[in-house]
N, C-alpha and C. Protein backbone atom coordinates (compact mmCIF):
# COMPACT_ATOMS: atom_id res chain seq x y z
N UNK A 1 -6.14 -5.87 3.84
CA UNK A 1 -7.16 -6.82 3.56
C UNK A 1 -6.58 -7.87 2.63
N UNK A 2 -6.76 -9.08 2.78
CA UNK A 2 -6.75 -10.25 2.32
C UNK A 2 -7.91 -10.94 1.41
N UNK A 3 -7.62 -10.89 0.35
CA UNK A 3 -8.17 -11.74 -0.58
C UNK A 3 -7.77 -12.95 -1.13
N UNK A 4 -7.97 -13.85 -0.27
CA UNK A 4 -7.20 -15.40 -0.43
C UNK A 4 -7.75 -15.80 -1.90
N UNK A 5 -8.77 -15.93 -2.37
CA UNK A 5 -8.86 -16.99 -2.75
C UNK A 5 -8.59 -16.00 -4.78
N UNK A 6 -8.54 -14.95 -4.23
CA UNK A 6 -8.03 -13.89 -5.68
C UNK A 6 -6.16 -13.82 -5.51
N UNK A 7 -6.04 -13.95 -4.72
CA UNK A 7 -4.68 -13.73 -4.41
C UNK A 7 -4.22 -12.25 -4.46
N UNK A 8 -5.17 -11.41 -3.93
CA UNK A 8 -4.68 -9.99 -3.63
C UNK A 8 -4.69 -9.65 -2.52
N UNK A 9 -3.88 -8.79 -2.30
CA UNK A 9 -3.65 -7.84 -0.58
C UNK A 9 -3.65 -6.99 -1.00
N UNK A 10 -4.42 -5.88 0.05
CA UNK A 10 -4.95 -4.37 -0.13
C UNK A 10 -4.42 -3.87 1.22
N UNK A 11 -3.30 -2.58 1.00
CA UNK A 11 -2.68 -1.89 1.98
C UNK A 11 -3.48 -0.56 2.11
N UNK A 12 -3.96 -0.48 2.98
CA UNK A 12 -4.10 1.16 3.06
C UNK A 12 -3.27 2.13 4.08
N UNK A 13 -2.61 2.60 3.44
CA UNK A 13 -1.37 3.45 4.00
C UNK A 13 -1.93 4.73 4.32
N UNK A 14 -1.12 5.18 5.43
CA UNK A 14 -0.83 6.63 6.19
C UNK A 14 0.03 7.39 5.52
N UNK A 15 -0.70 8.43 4.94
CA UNK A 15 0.33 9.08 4.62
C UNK A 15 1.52 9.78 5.38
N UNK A 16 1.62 10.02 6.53
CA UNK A 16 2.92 10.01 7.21
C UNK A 16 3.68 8.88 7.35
N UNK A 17 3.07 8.08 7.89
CA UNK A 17 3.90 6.92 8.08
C UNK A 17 4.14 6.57 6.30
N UNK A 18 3.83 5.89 5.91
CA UNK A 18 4.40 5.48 4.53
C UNK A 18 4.62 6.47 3.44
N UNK A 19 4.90 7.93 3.48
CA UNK A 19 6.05 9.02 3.35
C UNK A 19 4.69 9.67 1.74
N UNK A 20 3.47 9.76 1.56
CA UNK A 20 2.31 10.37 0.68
C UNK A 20 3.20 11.04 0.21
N UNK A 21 3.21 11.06 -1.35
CA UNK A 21 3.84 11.97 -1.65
C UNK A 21 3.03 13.36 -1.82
N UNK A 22 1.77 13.70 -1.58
CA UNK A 22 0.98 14.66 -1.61
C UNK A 22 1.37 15.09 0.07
N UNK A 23 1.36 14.41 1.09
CA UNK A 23 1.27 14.80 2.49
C UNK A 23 2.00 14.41 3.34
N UNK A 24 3.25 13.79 2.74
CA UNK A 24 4.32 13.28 4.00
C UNK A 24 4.84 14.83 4.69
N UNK A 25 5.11 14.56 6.14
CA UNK A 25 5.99 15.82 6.25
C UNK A 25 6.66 14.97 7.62
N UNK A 26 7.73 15.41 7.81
CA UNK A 26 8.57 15.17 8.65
C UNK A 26 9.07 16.11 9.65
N UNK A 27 9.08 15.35 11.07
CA UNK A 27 8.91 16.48 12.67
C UNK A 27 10.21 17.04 12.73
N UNK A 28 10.25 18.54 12.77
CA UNK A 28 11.31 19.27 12.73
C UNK A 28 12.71 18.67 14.04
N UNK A 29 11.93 18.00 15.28
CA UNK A 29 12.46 17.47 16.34
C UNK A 29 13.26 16.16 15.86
N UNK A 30 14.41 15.70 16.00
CA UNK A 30 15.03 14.48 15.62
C UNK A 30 14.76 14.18 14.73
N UNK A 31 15.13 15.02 13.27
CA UNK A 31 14.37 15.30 11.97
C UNK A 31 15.34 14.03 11.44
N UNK A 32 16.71 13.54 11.63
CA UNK A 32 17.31 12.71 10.80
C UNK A 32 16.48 11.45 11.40
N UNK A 33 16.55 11.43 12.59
CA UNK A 33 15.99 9.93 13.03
C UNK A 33 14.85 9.64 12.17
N UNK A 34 14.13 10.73 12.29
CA UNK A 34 12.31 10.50 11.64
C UNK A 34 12.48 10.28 10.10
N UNK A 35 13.55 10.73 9.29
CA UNK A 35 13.80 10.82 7.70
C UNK A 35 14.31 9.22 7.90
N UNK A 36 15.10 8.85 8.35
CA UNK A 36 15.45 7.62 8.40
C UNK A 36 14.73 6.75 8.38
N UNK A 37 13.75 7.12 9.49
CA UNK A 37 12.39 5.98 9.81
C UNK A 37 11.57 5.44 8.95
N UNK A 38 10.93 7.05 8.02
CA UNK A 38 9.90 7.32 7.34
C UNK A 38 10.78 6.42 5.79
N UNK A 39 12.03 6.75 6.09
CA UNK A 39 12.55 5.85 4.32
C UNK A 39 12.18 4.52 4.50
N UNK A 40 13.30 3.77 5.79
CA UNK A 40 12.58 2.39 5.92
C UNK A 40 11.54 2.02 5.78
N UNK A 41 10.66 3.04 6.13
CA UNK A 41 9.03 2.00 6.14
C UNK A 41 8.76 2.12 4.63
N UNK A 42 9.00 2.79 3.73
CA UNK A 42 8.80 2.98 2.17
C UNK A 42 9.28 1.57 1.63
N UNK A 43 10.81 1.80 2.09
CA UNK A 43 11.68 0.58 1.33
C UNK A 43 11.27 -1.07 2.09
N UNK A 44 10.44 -1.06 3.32
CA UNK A 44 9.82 -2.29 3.50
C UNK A 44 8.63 -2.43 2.98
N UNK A 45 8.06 -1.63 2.59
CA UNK A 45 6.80 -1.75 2.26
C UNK A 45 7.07 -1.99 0.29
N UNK A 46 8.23 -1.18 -0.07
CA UNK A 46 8.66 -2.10 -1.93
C UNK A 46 9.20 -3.41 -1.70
N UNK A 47 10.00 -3.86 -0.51
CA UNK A 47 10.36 -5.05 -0.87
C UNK A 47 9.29 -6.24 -0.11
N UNK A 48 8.04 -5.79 0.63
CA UNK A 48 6.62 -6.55 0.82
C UNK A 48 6.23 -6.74 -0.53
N UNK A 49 5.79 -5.60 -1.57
CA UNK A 49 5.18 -5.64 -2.85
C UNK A 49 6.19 -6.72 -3.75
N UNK A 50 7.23 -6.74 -3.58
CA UNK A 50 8.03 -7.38 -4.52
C UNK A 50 7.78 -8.67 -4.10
N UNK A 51 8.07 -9.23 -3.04
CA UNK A 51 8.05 -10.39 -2.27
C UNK A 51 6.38 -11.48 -2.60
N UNK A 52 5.65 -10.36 -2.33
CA UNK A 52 4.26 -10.66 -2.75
C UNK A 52 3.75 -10.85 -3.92
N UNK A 53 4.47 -10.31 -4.98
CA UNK A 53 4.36 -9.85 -6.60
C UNK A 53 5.25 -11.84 -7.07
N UNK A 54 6.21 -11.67 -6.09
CA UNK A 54 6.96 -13.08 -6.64
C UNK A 54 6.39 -13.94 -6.49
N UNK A 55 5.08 -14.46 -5.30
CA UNK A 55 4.83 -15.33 -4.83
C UNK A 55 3.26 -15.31 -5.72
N UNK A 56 3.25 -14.54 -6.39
CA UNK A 56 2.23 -14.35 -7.53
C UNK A 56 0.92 -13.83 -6.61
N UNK A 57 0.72 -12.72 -6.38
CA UNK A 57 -0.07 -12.15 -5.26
C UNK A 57 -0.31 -11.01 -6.00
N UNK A 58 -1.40 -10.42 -5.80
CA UNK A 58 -1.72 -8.78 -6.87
C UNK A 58 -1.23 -7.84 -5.15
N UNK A 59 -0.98 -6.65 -5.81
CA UNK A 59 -0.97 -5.85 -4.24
C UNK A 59 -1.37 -4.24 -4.65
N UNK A 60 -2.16 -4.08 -4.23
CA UNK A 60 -2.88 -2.45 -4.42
C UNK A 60 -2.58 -1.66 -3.06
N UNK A 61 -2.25 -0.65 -3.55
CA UNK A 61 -2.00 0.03 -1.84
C UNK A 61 -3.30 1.49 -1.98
N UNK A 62 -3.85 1.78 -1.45
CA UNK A 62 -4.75 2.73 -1.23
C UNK A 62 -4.32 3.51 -0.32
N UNK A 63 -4.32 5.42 -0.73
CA UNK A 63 -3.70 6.07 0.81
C UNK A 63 -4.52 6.43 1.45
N UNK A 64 -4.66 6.86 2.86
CA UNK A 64 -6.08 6.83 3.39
C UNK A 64 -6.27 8.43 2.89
N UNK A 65 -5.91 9.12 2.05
CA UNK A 65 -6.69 10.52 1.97
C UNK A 65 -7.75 9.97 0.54
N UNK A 66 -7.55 9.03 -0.03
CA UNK A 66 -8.27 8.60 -1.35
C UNK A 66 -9.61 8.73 -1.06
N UNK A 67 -10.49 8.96 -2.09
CA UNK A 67 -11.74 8.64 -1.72
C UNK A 67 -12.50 7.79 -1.81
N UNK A 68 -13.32 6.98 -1.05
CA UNK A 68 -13.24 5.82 -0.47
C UNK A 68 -14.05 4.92 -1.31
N UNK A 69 -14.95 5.61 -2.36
CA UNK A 69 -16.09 4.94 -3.44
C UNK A 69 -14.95 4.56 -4.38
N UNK A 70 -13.76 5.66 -4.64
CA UNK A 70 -13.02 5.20 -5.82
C UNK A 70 -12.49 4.28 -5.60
N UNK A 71 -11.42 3.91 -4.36
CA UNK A 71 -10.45 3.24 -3.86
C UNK A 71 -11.11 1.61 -3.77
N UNK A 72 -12.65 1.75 -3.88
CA UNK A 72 -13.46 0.47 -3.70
C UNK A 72 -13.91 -0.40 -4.88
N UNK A 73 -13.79 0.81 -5.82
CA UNK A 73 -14.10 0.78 -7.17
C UNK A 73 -12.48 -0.16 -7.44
N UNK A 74 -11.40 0.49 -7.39
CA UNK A 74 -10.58 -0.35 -7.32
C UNK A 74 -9.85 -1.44 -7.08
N UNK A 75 -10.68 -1.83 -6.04
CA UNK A 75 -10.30 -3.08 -5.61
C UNK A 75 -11.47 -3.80 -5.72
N UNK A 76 -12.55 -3.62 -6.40
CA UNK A 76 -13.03 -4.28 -6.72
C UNK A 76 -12.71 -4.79 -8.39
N UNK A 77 -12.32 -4.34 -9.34
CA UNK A 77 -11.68 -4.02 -10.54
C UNK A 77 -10.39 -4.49 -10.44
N UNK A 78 -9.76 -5.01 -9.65
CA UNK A 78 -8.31 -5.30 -9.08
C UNK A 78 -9.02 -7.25 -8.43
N UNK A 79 -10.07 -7.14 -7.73
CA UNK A 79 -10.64 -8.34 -7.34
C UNK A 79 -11.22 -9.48 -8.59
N UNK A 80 -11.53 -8.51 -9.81
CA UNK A 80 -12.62 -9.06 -10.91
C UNK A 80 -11.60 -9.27 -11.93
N UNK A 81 -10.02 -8.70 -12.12
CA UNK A 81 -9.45 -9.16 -12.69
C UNK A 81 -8.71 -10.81 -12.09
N UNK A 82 -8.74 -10.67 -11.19
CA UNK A 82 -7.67 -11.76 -10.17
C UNK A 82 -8.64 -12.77 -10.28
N UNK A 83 -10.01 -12.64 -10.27
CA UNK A 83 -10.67 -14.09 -10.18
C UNK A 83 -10.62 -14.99 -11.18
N UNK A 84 -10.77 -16.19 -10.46
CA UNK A 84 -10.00 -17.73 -10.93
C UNK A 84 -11.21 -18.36 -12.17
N UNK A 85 -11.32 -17.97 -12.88
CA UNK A 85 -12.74 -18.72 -14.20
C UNK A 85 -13.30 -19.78 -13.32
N UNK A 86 -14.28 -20.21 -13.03
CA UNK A 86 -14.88 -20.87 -12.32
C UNK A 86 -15.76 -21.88 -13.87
């Protein structure tokens, strides 16, 4: 999600795919390929945050096991800091 005019992006990540540290697990089948995979998408997804962080952008990532009042609570609290004094 995009918050243009706060300048935040909100990721909500898989915990398999983007490696949870509570719930990543990796398929015993072509286990190096999948460890390989599962790193890249980590290390694209720090150098998105960095990239985004430079260009002066807030970035919250939410994992989808979070619960969903808190995670809202947060980005709303993440939204109310970013807004522009009107």
């Amino acid at each position: 999600m995009v918050f243009s005019r706060e300048r935040l992006v909100v990721y909500v990540d898989g915990c398999y795919w983007h490696s949870c540290p509570d719930h990543a697990t990796v398929p015993k089948a072509n286990r190096e390929w999948w460890v390989a995979k599962l790193e890249a998408n980590v290390q694209r997804d720090r150098d998105t945050d960095a990239r985004l962080c430079a260009a002066d952008w807030d970035v919250l990532r939410v994992w989808e096991h979070e619960d969903a009042v808190e995670a809202a609570d947060r980005v709303e609290a993440a939204i109310t800091r970013r807004r522009p004094e009107t």
